[in-house]
PDB file of N, CA and C in Angstrom:
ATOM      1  N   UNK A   1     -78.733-112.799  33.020  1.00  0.00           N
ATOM      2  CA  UNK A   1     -78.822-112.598  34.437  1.00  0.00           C
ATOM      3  C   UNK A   1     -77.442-112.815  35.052  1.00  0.00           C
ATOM      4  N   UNK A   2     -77.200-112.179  36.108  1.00  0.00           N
ATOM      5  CA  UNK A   2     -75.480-111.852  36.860  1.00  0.00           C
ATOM      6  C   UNK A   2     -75.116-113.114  37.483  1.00  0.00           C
ATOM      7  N   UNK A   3     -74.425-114.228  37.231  1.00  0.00           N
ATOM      8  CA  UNK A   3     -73.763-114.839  38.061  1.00  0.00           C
ATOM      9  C   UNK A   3     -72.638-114.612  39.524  1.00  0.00           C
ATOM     10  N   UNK A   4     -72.901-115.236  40.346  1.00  0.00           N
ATOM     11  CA  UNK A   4     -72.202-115.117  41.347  1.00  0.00           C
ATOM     12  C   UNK A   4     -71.019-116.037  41.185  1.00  0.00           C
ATOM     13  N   UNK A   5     -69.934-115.328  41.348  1.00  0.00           N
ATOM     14  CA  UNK A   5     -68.540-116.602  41.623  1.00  0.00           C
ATOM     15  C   UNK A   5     -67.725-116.483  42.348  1.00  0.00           C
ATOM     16  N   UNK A   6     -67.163-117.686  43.030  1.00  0.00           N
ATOM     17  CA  UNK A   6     -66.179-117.334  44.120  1.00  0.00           C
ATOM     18  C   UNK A   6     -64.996-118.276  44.088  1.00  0.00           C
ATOM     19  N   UNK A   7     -64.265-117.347  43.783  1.00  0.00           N
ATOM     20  CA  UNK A   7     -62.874-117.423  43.421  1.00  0.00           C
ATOM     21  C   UNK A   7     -61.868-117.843  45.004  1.00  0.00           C
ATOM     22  N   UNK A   8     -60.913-119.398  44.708  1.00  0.00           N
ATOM     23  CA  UNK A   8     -60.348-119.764  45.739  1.00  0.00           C
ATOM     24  C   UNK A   8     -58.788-119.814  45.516  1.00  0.00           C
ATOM     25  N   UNK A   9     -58.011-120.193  46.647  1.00  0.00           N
ATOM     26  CA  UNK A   9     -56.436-120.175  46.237  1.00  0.00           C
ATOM     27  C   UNK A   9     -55.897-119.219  45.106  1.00  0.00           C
ATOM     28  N   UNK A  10     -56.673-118.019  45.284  1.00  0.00           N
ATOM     29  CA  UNK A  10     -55.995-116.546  44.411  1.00  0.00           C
ATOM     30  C   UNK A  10     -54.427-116.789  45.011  1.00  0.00           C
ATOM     31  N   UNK A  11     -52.976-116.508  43.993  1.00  0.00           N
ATOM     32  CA  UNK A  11     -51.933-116.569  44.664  1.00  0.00           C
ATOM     33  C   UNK A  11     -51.736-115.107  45.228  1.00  0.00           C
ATOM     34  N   UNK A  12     -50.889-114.902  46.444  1.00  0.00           N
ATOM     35  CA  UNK A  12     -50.855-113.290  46.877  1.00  0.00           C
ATOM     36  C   UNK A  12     -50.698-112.461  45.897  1.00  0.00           C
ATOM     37  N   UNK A  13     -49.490-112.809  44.944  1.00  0.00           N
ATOM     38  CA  UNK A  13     -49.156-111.538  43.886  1.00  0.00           C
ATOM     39  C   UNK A  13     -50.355-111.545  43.036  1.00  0.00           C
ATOM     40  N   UNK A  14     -51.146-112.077  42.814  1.00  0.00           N
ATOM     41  CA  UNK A  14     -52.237-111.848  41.873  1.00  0.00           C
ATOM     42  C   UNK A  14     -53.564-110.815  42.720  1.00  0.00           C
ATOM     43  N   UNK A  15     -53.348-111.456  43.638  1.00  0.00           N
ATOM     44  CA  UNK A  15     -54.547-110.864  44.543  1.00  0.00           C
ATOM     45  C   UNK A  15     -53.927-109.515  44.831  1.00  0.00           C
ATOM     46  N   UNK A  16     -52.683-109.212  45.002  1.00  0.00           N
ATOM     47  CA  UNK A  16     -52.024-107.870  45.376  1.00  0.00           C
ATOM     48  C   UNK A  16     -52.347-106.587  44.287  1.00  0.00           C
ATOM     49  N   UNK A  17     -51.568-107.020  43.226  1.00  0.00           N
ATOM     50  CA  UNK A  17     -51.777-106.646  42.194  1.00  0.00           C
ATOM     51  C   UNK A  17     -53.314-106.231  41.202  1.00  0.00           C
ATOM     52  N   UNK A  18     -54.507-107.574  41.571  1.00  0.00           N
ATOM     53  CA  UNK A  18     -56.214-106.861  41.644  1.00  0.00           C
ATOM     54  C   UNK A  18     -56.368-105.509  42.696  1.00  0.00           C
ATOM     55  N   UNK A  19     -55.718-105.924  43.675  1.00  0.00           N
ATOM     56  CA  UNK A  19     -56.057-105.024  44.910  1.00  0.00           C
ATOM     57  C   UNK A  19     -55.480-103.233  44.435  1.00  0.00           C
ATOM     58  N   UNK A  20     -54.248-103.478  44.196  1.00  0.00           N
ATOM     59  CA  UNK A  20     -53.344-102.340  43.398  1.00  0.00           C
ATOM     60  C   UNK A  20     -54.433-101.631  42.749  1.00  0.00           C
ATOM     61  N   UNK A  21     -54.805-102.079  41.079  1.00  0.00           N
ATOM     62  CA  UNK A  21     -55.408-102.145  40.673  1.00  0.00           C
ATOM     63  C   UNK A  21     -56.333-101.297  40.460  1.00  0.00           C
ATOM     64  N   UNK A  22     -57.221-101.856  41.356  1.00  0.00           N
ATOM     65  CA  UNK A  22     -59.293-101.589  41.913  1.00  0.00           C
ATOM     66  C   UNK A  22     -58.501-100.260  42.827  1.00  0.00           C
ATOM     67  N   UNK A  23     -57.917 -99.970  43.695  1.00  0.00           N
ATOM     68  CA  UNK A  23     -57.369 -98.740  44.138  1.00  0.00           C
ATOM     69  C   UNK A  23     -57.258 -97.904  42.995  1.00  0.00           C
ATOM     70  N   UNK A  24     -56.475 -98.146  42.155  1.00  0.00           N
ATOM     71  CA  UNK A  24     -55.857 -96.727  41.367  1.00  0.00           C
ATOM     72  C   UNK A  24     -56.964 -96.473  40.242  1.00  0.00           C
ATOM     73  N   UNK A  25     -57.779 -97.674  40.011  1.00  0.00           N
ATOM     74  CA  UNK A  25     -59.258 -96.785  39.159  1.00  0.00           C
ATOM     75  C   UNK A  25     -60.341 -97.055  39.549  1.00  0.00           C
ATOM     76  N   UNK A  26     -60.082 -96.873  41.522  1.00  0.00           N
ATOM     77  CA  UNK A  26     -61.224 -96.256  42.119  1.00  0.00           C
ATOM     78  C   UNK A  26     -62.414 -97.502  42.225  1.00  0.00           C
ATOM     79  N   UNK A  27     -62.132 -98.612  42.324  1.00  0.00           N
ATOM     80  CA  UNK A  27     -63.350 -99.681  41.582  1.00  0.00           C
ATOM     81  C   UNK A  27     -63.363-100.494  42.836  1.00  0.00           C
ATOM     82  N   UNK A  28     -64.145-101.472  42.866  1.00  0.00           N
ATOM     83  CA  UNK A  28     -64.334-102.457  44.206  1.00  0.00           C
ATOM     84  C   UNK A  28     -62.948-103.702  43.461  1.00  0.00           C
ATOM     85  N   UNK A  29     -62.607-104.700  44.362  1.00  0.00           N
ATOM     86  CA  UNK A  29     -62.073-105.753  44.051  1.00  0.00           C
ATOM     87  C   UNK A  29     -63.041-106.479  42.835  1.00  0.00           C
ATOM     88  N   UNK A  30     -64.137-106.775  43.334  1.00  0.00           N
ATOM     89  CA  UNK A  30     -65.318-107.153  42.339  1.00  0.00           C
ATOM     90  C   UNK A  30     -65.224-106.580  40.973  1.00  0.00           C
ATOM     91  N   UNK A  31     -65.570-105.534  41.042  1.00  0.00           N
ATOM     92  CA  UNK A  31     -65.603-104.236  39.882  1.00  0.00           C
ATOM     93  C   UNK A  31     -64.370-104.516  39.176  1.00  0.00           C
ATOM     94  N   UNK A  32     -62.958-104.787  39.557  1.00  0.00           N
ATOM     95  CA  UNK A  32     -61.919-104.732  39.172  1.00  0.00           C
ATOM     96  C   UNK A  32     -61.908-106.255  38.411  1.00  0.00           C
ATOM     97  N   UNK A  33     -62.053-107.734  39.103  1.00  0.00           N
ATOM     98  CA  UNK A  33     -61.885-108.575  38.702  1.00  0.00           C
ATOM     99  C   UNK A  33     -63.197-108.350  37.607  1.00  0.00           C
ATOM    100  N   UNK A  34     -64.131-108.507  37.203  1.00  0.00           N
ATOM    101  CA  UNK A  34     -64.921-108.106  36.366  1.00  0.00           C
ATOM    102  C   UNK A  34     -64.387-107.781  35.066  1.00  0.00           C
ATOM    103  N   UNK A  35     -63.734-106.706  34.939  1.00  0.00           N
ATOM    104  CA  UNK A  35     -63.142-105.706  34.102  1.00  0.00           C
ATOM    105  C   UNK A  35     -62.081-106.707  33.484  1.00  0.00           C
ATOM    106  N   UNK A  36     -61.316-107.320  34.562  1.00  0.00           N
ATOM    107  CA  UNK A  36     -59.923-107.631  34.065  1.00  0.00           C
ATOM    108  C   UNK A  36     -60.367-109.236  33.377  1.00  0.00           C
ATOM    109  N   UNK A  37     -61.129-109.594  33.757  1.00  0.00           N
ATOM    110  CA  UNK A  37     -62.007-110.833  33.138  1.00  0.00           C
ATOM    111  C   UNK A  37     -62.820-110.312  31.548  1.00  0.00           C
ATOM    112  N   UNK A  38     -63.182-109.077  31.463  1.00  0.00           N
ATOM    113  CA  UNK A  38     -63.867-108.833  30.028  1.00  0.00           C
ATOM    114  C   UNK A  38     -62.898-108.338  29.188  1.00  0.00           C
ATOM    115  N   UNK A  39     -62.299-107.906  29.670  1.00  0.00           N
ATOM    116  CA  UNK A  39     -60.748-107.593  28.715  1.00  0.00           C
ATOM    117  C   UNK A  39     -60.187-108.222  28.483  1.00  0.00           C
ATOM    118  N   UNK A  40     -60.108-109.601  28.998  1.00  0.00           N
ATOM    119  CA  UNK A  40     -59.164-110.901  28.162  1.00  0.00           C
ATOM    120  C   UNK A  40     -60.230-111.899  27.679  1.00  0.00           C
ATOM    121  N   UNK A  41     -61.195-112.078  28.184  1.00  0.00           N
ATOM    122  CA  UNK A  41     -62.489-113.062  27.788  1.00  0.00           C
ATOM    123  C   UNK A  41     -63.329-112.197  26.266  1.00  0.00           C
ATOM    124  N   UNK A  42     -63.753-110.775  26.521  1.00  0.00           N
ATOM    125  CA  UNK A  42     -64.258-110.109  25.562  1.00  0.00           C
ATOM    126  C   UNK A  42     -63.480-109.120  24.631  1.00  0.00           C
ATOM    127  N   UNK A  43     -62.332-109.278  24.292  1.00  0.00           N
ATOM    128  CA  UNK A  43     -62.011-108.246  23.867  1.00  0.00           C
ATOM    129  C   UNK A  43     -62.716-107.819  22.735  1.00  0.00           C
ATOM    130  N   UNK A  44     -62.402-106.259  22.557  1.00  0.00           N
ATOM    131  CA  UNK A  44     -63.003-105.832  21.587  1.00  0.00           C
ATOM    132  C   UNK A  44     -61.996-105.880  20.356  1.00  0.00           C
ATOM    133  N   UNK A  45     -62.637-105.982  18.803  1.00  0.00           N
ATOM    134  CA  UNK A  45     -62.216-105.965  17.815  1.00  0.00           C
ATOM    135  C   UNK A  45     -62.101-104.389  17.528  1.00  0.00           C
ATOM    136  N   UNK A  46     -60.992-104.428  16.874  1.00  0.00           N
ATOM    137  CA  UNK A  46     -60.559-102.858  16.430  1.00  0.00           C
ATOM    138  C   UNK A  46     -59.966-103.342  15.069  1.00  0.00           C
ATOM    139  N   UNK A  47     -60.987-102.587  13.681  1.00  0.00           N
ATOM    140  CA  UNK A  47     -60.523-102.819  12.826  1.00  0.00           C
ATOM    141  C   UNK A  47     -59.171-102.145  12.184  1.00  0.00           C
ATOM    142  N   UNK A  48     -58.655-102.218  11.443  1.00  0.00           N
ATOM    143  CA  UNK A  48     -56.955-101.488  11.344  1.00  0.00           C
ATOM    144  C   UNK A  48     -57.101-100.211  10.780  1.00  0.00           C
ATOM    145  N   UNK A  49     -58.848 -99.988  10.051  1.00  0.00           N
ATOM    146  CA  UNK A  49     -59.071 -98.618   9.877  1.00  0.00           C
ATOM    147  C   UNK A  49     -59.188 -97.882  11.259  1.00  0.00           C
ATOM    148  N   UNK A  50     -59.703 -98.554  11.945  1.00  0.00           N
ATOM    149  CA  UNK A  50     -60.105 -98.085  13.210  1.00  0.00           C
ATOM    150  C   UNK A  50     -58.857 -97.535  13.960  1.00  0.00           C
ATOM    151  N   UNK A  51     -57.663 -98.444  13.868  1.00  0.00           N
ATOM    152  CA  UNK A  51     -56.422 -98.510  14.347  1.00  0.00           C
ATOM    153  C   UNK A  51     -55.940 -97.042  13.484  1.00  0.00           C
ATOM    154  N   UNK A  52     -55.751 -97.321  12.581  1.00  0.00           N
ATOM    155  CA  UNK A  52     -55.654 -95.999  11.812  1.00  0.00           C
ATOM    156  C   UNK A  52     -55.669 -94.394  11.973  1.00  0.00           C
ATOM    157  N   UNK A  53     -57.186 -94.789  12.242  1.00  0.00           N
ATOM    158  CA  UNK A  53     -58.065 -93.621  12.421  1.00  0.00           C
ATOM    159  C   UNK A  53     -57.770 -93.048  13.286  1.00  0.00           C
ATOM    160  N   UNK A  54     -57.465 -94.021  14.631  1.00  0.00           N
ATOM    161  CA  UNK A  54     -57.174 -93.342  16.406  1.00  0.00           C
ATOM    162  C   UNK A  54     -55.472 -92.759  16.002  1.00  0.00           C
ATOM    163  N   UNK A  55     -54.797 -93.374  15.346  1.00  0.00           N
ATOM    164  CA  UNK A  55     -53.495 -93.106  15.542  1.00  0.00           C
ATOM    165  C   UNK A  55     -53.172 -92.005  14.744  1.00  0.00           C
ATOM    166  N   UNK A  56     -53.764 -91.639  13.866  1.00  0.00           N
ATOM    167  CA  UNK A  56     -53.331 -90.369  12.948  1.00  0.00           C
ATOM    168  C   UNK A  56     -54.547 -89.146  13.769  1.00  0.00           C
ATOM    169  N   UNK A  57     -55.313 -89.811  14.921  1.00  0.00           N
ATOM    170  CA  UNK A  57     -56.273 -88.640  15.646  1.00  0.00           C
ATOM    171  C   UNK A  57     -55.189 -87.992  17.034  1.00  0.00           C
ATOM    172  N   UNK A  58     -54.614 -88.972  17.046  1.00  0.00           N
ATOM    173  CA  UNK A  58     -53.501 -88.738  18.620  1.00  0.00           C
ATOM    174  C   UNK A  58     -52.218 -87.923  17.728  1.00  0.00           C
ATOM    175  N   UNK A  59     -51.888 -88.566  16.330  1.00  0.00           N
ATOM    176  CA  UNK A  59     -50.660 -87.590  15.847  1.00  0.00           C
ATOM    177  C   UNK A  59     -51.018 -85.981  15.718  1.00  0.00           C
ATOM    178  N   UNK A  60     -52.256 -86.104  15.259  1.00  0.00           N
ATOM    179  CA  UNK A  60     -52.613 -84.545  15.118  1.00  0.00           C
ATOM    180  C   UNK A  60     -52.979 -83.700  16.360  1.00  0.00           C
ATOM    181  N   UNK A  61     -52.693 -84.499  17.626  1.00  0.00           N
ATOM    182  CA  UNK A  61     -52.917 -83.598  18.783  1.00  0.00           C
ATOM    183  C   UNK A  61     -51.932 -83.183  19.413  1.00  0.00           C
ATOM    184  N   UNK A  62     -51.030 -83.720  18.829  1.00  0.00           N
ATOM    185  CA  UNK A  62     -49.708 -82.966  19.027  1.00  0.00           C
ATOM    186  C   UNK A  62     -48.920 -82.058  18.811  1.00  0.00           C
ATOM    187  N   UNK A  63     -48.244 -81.186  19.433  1.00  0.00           N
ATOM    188  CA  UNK A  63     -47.901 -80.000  19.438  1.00  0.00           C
ATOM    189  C   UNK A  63     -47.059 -79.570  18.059  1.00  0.00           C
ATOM    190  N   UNK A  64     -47.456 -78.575  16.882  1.00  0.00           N
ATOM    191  CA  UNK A  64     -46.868 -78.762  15.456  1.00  0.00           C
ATOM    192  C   UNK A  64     -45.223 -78.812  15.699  1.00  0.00           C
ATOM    193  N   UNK A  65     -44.804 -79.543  14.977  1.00  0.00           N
ATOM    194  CA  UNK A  65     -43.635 -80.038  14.763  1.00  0.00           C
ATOM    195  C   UNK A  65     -42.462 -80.585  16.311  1.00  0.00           C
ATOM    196  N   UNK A  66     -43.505 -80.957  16.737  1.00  0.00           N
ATOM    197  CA  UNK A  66     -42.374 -81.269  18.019  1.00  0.00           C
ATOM    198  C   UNK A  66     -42.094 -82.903  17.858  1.00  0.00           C
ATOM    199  N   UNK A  67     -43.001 -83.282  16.903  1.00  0.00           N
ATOM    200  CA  UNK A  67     -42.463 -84.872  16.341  1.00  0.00           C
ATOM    201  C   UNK A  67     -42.865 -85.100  15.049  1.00  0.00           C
ATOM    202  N   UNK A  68     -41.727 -85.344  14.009  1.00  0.00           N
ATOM    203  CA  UNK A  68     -41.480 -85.111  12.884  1.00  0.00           C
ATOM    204  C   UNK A  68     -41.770 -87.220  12.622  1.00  0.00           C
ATOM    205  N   UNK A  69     -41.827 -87.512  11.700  1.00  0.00           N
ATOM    206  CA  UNK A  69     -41.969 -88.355  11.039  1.00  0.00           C
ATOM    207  C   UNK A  69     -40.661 -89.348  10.863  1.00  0.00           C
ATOM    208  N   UNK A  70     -39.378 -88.617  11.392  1.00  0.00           N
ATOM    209  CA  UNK A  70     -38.266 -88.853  11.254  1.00  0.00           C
ATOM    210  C   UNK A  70     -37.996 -89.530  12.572  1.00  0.00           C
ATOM    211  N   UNK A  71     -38.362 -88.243  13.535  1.00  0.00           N
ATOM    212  CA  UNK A  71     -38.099 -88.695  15.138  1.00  0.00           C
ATOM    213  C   UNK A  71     -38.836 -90.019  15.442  1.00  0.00           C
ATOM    214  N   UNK A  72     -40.067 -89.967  14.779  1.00  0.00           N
ATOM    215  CA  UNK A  72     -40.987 -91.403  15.196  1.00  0.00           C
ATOM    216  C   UNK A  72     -40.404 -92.709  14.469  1.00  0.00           C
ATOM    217  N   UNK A  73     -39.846 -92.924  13.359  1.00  0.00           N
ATOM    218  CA  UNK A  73     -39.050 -93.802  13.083  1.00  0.00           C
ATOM    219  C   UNK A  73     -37.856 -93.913  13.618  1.00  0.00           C
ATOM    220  N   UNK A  74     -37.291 -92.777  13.836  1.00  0.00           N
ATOM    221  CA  UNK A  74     -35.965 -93.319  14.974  1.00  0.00           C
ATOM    222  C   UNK A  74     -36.234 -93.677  16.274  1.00  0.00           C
ATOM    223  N   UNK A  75     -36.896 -93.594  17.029  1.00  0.00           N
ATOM    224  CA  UNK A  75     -37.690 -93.958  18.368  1.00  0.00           C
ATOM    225  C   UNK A  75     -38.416 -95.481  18.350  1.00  0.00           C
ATOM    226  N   UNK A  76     -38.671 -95.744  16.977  1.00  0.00           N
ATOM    227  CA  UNK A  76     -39.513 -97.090  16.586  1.00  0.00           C
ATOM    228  C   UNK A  76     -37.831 -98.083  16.378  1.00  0.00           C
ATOM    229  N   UNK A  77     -36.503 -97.530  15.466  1.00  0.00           N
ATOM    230  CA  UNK A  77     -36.061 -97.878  15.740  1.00  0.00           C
ATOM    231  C   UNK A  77     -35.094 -98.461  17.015  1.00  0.00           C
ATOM    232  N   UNK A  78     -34.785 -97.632  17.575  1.00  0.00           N
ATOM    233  CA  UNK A  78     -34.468 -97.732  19.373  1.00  0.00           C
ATOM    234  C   UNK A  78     -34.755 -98.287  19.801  1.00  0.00           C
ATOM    235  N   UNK A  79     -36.034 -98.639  20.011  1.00  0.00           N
ATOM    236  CA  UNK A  79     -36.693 -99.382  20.615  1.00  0.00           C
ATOM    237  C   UNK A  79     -36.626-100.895  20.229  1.00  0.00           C
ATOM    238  N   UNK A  80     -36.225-101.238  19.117  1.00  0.00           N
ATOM    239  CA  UNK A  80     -35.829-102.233  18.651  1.00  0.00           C
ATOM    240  C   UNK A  80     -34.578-102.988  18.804  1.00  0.00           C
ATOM    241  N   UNK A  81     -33.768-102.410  19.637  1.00  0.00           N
ATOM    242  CA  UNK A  81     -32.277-102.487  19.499  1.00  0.00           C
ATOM    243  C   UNK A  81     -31.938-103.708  20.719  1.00  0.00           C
TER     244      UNK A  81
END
């Protein structure tokens, strides 16, 4: 059954930033704190097949050869620098 809670001394940038937020995916403040509470309280497990699976599903939706295997390790490197 749904608990009610009421949240006090939110600091502005936190409360700004929910507010941001619940705007840009359309959601209530409620709806938003909710969400942003099950995503750090519930996260979901993603096994590394799983991890896998999504990441070689997103490589293959990409346009043939516009990212080579080469480019993605130099970009992984870069990013490291």
């Amino acid at each position: 059954m749904p608990v009610s809670l009421t949240l006090k001394n939110i600091p502005d940038a936190v409360y700004e930033r929910l507010k941001a937020a619940a705007e840009l995916h359309r959601r209530s403040l409620n709806s938003e704190a909710i969400v942003c509470l099950e995503s750090v309280l519930l996260p979901s497990r993603v096994t590394p097949s799983d991890r896998l699976a999504r990441a070689r599903e997103l490589r293959a939706g990409l346009p043939p050869g516009q990212f080579t295997a080469k480019d993605i390790d130099a970009a992984k490197r870069a990013g490291r620098k």
